[in-house]
N, C-alpha and C. Protein backbone atom coordinates (compact mmCIF):
# COMPACT_ATOMS: atom_id res chain seq x y z
N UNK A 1 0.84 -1.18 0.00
CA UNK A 1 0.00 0.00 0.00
C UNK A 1 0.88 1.24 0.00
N UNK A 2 0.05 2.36 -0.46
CA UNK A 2 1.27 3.76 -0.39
C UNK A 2 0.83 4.27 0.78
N UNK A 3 0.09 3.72 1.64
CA UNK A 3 -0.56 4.63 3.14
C UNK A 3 0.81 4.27 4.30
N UNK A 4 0.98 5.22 4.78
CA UNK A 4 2.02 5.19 5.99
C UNK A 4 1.26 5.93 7.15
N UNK A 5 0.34 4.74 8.12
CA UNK A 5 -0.03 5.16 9.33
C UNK A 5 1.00 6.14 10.36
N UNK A 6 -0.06 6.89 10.55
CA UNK A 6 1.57 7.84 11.48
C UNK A 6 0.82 7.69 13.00
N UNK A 7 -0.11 7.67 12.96
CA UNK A 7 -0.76 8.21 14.44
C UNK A 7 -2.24 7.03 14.70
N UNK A 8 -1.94 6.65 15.77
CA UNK A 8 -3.26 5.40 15.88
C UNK A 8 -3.41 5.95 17.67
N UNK A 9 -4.71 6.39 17.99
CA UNK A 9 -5.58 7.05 19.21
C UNK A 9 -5.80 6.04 19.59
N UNK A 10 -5.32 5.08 20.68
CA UNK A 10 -6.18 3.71 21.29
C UNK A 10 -6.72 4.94 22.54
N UNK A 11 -7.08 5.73 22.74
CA UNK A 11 -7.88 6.47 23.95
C UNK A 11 -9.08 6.59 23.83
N UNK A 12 -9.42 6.70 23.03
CA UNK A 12 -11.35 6.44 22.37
C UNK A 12 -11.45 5.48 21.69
N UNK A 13 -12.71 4.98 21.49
CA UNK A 13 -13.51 3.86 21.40
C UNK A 13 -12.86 4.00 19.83
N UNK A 14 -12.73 5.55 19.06
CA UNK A 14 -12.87 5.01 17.85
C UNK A 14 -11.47 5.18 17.55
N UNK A 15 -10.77 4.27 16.38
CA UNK A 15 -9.33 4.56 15.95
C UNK A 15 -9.42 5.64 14.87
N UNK A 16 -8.55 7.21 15.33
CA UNK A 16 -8.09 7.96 13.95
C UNK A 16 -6.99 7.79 13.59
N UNK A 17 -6.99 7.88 12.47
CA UNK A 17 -5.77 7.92 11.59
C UNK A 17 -5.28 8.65 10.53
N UNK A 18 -4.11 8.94 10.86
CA UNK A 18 -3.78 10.07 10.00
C UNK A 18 -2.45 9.10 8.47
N UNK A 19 -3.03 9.64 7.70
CA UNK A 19 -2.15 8.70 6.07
C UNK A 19 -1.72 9.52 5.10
N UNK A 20 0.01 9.34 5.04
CA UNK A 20 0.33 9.94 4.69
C UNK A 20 0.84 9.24 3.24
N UNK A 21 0.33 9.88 2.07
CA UNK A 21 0.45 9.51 0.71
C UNK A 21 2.11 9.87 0.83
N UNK A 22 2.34 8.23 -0.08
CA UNK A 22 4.14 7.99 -0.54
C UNK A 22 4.55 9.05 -1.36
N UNK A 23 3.63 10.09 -2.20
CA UNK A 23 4.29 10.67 -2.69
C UNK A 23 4.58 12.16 -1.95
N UNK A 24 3.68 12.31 -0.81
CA UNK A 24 3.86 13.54 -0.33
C UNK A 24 5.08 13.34 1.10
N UNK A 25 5.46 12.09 0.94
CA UNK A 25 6.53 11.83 1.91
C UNK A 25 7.67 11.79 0.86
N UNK A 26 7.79 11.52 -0.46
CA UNK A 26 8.74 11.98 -1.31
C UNK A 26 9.20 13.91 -1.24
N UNK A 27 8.00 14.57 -1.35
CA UNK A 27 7.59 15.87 -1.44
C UNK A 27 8.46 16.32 -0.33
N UNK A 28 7.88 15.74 0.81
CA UNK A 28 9.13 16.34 1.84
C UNK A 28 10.51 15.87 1.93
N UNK A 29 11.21 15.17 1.60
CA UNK A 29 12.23 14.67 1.48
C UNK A 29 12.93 15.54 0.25
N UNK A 30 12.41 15.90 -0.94
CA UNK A 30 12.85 16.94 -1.61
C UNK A 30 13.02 18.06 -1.33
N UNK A 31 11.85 18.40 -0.62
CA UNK A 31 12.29 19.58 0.24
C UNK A 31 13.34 19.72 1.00
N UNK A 32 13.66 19.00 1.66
CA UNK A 32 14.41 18.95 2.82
C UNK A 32 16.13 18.86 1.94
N UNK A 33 16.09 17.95 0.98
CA UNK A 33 17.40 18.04 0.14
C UNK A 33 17.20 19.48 -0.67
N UNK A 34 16.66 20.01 -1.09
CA UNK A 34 16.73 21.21 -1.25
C UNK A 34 17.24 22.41 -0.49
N UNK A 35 16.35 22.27 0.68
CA UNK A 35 17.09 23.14 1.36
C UNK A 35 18.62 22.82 2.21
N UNK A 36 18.73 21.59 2.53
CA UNK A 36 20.25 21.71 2.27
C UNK A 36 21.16 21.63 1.34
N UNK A 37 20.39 21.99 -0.07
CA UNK A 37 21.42 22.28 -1.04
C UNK A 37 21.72 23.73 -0.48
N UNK A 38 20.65 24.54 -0.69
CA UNK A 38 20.69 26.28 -0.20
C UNK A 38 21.51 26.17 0.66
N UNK A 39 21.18 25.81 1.80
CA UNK A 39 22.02 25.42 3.16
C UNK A 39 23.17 25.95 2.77
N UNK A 40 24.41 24.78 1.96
CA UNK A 40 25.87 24.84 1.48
C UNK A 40 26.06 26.01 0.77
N UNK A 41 24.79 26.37 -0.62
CA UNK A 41 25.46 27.66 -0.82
C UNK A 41 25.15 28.82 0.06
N UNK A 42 24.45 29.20 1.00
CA UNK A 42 24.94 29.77 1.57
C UNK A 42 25.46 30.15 2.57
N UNK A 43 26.15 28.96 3.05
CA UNK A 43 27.16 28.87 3.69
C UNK A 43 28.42 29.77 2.97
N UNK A 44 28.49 28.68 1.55
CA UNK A 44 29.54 29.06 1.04
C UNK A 44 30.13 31.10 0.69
N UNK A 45 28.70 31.19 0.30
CA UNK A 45 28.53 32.74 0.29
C UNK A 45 28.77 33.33 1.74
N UNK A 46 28.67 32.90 2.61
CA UNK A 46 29.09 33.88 3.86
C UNK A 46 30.25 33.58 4.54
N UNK A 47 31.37 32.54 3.82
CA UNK A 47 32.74 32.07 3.62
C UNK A 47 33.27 33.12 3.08
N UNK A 48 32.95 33.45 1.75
CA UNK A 48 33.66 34.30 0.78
C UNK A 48 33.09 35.96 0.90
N UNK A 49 32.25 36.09 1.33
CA UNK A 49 31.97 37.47 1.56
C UNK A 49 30.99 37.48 3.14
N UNK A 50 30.79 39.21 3.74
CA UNK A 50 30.76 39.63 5.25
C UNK A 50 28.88 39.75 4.87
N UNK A 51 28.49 38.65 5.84
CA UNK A 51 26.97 38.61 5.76
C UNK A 51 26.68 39.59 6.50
N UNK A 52 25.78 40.13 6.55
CA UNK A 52 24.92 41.57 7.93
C UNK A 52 24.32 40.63 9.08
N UNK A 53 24.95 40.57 10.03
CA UNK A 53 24.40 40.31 11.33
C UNK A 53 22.35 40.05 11.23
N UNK A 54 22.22 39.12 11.64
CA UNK A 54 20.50 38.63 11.42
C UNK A 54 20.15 39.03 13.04
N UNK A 55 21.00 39.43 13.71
CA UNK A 55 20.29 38.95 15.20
C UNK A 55 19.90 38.30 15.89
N UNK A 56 20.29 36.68 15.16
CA UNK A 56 19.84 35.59 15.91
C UNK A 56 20.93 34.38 16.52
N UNK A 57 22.01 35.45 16.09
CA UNK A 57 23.17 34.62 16.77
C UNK A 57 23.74 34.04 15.93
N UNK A 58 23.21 33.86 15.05
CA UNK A 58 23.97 32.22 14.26
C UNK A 58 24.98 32.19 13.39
N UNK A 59 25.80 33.85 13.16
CA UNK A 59 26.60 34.20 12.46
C UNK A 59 27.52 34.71 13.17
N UNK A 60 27.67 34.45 14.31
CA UNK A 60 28.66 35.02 15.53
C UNK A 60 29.52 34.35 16.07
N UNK A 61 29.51 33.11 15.34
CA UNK A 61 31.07 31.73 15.37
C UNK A 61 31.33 32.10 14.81
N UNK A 62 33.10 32.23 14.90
CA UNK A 62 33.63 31.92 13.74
C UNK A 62 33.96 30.48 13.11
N UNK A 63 33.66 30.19 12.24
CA UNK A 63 33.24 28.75 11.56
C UNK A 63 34.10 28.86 10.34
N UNK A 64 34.90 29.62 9.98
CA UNK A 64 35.56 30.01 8.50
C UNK A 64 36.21 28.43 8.42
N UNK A 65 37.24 27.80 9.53
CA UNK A 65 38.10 27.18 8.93
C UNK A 65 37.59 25.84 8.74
N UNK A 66 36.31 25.59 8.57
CA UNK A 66 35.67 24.45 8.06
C UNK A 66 35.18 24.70 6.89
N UNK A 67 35.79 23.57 6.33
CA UNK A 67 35.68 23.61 4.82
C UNK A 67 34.31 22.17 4.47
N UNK A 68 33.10 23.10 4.19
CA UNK A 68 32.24 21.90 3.69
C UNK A 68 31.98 20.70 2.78
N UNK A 69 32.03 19.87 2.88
CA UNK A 69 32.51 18.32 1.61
C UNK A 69 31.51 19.23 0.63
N UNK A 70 31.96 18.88 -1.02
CA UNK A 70 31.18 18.85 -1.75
C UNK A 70 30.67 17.53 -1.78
N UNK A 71 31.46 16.28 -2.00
CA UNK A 71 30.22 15.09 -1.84
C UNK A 71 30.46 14.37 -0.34
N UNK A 72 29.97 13.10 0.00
CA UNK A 72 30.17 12.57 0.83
C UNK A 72 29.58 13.04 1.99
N UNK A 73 30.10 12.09 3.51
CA UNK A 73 29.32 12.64 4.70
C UNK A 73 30.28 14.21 5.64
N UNK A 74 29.19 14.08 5.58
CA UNK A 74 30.00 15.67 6.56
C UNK A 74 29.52 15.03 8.03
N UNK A 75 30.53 15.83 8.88
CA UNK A 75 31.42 15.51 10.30
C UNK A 75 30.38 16.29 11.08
N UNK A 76 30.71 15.55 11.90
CA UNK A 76 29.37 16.63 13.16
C UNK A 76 29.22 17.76 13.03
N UNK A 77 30.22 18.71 13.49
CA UNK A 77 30.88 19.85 13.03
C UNK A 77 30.18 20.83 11.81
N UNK A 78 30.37 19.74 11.03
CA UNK A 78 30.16 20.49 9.45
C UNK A 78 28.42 20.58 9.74
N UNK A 79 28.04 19.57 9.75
CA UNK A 79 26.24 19.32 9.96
C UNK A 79 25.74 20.73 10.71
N UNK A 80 26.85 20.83 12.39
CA UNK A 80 26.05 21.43 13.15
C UNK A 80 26.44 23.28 12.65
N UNK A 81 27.48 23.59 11.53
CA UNK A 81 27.51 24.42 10.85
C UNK A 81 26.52 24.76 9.65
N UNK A 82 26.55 24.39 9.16
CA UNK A 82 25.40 24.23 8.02
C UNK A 82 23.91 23.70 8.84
N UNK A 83 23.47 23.53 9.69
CA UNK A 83 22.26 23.46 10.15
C UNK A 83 21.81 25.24 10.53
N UNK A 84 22.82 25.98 10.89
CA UNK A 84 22.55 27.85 10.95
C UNK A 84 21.37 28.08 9.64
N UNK A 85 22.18 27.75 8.67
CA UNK A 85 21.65 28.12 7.03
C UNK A 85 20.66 27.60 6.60
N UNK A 86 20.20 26.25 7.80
CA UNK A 86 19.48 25.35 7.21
C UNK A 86 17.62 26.08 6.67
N UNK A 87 17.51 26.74 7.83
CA UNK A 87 16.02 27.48 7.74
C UNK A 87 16.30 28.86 7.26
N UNK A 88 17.13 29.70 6.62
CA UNK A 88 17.07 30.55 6.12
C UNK A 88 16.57 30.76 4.44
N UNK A 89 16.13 32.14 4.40
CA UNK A 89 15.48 31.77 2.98
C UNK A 89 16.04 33.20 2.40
N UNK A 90 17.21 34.13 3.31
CA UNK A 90 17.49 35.22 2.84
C UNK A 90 18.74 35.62 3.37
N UNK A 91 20.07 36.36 2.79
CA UNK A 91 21.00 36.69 3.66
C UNK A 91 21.34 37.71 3.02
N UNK A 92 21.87 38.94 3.89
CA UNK A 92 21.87 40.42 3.26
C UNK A 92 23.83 40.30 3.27
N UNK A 93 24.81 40.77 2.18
CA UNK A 93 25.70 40.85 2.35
C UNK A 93 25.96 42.07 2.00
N UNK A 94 27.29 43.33 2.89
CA UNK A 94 27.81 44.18 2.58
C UNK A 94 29.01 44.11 2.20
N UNK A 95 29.73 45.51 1.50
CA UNK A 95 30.46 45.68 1.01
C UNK A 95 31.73 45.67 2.07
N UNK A 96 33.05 45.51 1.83
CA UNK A 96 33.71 46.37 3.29
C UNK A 96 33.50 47.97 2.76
N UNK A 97 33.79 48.82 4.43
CA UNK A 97 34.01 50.05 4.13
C UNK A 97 34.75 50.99 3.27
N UNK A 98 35.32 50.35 2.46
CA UNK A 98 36.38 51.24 1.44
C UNK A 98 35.56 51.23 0.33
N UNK A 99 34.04 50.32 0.02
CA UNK A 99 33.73 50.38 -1.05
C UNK A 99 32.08 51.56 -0.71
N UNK A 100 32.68 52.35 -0.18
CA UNK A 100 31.39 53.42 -0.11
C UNK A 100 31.17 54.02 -1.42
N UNK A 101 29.63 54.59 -1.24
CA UNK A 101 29.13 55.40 -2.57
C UNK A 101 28.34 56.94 -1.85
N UNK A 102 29.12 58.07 -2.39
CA UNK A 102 28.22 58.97 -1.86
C UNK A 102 26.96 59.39 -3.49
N UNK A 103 26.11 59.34 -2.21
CA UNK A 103 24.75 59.74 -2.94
C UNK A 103 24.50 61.48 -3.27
N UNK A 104 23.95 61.74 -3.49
CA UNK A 104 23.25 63.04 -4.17
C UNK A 104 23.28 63.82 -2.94
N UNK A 105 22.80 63.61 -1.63
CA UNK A 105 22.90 64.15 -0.51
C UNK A 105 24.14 63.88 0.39
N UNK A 106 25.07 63.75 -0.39
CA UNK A 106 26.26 63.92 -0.02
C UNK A 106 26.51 62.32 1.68
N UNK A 107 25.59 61.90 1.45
CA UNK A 107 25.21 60.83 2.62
C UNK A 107 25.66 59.73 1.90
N UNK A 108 26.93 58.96 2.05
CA UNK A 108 27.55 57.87 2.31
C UNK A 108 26.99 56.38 2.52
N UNK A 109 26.66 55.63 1.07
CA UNK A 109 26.83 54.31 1.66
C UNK A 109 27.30 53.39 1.42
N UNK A 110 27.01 52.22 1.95
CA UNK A 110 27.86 50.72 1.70
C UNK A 110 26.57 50.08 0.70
N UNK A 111 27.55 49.61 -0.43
CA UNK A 111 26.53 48.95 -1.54
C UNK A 111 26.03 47.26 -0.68
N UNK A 112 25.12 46.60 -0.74
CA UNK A 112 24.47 45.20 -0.12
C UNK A 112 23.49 44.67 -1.09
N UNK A 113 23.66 43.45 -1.25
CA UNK A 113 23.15 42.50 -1.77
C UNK A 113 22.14 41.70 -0.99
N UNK A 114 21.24 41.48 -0.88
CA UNK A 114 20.72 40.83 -0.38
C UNK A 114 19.86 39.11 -1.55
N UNK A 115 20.32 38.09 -1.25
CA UNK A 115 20.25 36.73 -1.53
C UNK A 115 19.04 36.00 -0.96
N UNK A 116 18.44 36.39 -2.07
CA UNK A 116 17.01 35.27 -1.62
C UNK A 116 17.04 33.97 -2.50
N UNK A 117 16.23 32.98 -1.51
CA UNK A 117 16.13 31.72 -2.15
C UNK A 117 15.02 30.64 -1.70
N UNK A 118 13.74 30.66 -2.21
CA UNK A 118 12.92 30.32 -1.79
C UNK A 118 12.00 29.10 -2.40
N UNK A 119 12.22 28.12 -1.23
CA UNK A 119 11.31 26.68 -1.77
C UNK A 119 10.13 26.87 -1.94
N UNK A 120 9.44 26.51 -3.21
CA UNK A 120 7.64 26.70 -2.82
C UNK A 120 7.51 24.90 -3.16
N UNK A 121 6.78 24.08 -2.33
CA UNK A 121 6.52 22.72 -2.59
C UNK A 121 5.08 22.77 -3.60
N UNK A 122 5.17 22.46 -5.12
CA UNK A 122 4.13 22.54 -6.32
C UNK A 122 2.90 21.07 -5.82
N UNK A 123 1.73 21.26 -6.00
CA UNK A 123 0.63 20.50 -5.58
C UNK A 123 1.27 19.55 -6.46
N UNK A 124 1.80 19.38 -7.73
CA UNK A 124 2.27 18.24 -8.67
C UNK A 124 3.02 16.97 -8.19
N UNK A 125 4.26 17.65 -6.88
CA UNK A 125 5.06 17.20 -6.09
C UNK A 125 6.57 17.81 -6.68
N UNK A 126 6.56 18.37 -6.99
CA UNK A 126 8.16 19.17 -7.22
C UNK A 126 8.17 20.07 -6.15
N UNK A 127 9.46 20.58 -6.47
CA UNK A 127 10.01 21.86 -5.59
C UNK A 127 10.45 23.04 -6.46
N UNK A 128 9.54 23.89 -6.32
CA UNK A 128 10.34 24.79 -7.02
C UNK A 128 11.09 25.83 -6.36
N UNK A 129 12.22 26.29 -6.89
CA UNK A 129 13.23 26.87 -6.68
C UNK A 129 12.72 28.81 -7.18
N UNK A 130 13.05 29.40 -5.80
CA UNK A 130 12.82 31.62 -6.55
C UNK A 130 13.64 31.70 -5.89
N UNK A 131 14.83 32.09 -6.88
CA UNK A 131 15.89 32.98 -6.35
C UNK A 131 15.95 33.87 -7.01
N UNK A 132 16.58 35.08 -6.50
CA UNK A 132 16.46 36.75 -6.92
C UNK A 132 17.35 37.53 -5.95
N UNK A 133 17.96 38.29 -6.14
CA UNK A 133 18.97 39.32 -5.31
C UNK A 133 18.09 40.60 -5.35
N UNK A 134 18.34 41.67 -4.24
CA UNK A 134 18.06 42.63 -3.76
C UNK A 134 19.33 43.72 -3.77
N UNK A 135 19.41 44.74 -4.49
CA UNK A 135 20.64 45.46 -4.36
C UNK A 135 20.28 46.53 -4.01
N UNK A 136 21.23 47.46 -2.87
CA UNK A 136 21.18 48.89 -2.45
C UNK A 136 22.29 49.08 -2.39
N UNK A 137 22.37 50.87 -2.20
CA UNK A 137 23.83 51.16 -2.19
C UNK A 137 24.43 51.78 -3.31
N UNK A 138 23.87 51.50 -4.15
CA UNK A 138 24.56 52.21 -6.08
C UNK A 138 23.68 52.84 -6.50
N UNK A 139 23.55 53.16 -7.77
CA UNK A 139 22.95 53.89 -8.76
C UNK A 139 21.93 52.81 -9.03
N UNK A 140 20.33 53.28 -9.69
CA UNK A 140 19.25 52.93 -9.94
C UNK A 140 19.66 51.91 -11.03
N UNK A 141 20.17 52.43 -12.06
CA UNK A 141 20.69 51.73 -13.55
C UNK A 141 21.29 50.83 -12.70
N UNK A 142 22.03 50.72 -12.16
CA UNK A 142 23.12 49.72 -11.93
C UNK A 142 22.47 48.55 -11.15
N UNK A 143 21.55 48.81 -10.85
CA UNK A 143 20.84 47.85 -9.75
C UNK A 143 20.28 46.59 -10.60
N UNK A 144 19.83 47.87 -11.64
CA UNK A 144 18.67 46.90 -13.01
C UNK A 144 19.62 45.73 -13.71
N UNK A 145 20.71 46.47 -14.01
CA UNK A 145 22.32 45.85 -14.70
C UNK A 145 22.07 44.27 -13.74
N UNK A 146 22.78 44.50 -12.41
CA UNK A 146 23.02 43.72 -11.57
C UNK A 146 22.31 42.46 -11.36
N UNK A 147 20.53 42.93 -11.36
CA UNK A 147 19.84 41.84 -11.40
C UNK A 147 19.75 41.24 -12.54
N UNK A 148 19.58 41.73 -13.96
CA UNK A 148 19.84 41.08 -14.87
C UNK A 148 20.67 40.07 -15.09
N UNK A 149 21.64 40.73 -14.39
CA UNK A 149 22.78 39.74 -14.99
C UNK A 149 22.92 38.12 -13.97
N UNK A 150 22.58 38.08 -12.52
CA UNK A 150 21.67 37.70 -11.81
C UNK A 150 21.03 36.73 -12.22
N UNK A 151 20.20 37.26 -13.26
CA UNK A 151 18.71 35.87 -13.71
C UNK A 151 19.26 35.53 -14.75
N UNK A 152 20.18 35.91 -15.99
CA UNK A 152 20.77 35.39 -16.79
C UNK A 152 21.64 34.28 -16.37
N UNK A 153 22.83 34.70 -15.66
CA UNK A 153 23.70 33.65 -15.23
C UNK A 153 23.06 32.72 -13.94
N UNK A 154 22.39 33.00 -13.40
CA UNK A 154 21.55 31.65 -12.71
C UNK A 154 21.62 30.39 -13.31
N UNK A 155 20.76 30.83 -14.81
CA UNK A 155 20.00 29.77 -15.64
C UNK A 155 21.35 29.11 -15.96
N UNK A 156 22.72 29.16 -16.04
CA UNK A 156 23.37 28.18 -16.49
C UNK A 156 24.44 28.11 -15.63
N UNK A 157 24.60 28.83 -14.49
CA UNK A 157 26.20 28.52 -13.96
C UNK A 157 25.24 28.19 -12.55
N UNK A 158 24.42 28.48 -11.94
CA UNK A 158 23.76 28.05 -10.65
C UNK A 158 23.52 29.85 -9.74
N UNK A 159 23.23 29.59 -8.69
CA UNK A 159 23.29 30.59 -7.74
C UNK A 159 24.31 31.02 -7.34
N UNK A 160 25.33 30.55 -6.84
CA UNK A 160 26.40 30.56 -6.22
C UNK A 160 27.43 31.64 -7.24
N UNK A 161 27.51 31.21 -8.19
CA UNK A 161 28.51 31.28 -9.69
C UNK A 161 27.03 32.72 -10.03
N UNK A 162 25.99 32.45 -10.20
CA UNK A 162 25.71 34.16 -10.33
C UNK A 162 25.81 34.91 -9.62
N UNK A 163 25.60 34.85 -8.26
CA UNK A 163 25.94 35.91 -7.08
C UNK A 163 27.15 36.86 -7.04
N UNK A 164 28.08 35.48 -7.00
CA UNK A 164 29.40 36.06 -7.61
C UNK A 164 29.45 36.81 -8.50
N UNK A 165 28.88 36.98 -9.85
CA UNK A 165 28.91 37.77 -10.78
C UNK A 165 28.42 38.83 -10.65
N UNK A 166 27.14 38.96 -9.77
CA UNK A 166 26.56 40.19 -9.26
C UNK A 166 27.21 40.61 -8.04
N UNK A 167 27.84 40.26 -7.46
CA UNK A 167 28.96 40.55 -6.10
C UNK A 167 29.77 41.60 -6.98
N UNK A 168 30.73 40.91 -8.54
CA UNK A 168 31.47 41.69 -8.69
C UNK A 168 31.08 43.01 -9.72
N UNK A 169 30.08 42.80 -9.93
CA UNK A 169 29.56 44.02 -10.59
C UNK A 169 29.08 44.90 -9.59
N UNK A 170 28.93 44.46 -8.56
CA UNK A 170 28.44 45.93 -7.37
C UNK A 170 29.98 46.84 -7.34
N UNK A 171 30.53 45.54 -6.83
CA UNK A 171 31.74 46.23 -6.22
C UNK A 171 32.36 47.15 -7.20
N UNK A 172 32.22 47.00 -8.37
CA UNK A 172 33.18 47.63 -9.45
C UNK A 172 32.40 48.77 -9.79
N UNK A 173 31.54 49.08 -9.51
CA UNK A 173 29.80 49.50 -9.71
C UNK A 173 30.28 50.92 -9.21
N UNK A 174 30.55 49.86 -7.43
CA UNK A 174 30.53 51.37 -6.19
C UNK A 174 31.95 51.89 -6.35
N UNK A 175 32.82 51.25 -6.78
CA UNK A 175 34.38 51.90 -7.05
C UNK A 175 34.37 52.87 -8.18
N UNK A 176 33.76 52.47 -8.88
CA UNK A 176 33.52 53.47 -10.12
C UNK A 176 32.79 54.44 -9.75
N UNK A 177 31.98 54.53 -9.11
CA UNK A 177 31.19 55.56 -8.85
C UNK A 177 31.47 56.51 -7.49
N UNK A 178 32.26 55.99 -6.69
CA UNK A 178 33.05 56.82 -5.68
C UNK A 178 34.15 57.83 -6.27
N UNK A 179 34.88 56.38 -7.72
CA UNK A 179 35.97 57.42 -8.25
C UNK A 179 35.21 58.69 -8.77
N UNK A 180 33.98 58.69 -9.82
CA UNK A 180 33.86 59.53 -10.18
C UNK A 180 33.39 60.97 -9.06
N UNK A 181 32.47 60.51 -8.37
CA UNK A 181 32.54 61.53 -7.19
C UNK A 181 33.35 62.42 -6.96
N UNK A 182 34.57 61.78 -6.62
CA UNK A 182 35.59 62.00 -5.52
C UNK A 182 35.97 62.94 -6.72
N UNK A 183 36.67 62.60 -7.95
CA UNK A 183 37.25 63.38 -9.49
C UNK A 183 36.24 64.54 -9.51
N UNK A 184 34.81 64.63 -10.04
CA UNK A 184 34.32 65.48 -10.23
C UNK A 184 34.58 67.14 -9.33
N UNK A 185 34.38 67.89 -10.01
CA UNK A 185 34.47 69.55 -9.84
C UNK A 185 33.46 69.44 -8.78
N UNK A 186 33.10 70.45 -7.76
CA UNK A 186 32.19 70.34 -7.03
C UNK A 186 30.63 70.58 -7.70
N UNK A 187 30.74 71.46 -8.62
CA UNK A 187 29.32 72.28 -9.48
C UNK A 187 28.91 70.47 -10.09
N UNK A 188 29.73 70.09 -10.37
CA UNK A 188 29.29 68.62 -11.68
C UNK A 188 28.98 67.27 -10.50
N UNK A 189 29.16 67.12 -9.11
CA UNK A 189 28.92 66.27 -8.23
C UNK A 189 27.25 66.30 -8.23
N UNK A 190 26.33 66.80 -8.47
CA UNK A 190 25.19 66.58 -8.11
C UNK A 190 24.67 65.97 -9.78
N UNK A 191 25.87 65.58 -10.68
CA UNK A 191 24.83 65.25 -12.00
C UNK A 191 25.36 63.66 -11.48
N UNK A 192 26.02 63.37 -10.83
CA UNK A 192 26.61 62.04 -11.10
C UNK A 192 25.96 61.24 -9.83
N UNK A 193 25.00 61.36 -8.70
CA UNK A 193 24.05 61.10 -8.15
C UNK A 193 22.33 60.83 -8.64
């Protein structure tokens, strides 16, 4: 049978039961490998670049010098590292401070990415996968640039390998656009905001 009794009430006269269809116990099991795929990358993303503090603690080890298996079993350690990432569905990363952008009001900021990645479980039994970045910190155009490039390189190099690509287009983004600042005459600083 595909029924998997989970729960049998011997406390009343009558037996309920709760049955859980084989394929919606597949359903969760995809899920669950899904999100520890996310899990690793973003782990890996808050390896290689400075995530923004969530407030919930879980980014306040330092955990750098564990290096996560790409295949095989991972070590207690690694599990109880990558279990942080396990329920997240968003992580905001900044720039360091040298990569500031002054704005139009002469007010200073740090360009951030923010990394979404979100399971929706399809009534069919798949998982589907929404990922999308969030950028502040630069110029309007540049934001549009950024995500584009974002949903383009997704579709063939993964998340990880586009982030990166949109990581380095901020950064080069806000360097370019500090240089010009900083160069400009004072009268010509308010066209380049």
């Amino acid at each position: 049978s595909d029924d998997v009794a989970l729960f049998v009430d011997n406390t009343s006269s009558s037996t309920s039961r709760t049955d859980v269809n084989a394929n919606e116990v597949a359903l969760i099991c995809m899920y669950f490998i899904a999100s520890v795929e996310r899990a690793k990358v973003f782990r890996a993303l808050a390896s290689k670049h400075t995530p923004v503090k969530d407030g919930y603690g879980s980014d306040e080890e330092d955990d750098d010098d564990l290096i996560m298996p790409k295949d095989g079993l991972m070590t207690p350690d690694e599990a109880i590292i990558l279990s942080r990432y396990l329920t997240k569905t968003q992580l905001t990363f900044e720039a360091n401070q040298n990569s500031t952008v002054t704005t139009r009001r002469t007010r200073t900021t740090v360009p951030k990415i923010m990394a979404i990645w979100k399971l929706e479980p399809l009534w069919h039994g798949e998982i589907r996968s929404i990922c999308e970045i969030a950028v502040s910190g630069i110029p309007d155009s540049a934001q549009e640039e950024v995500t584009d490039l974002f949903e383009s390189v997704i579709k063939v190099a993964g998340f990880e390998k586009a982030f990166g690509a949109a990581w380095g287009t901020v950064m080069k983004s806000g360097e370019q656009k500090a240089e010009e600042v900083v160069k400009a005459p004072a009268k010509q600083r308010k066209r380049f905001s």
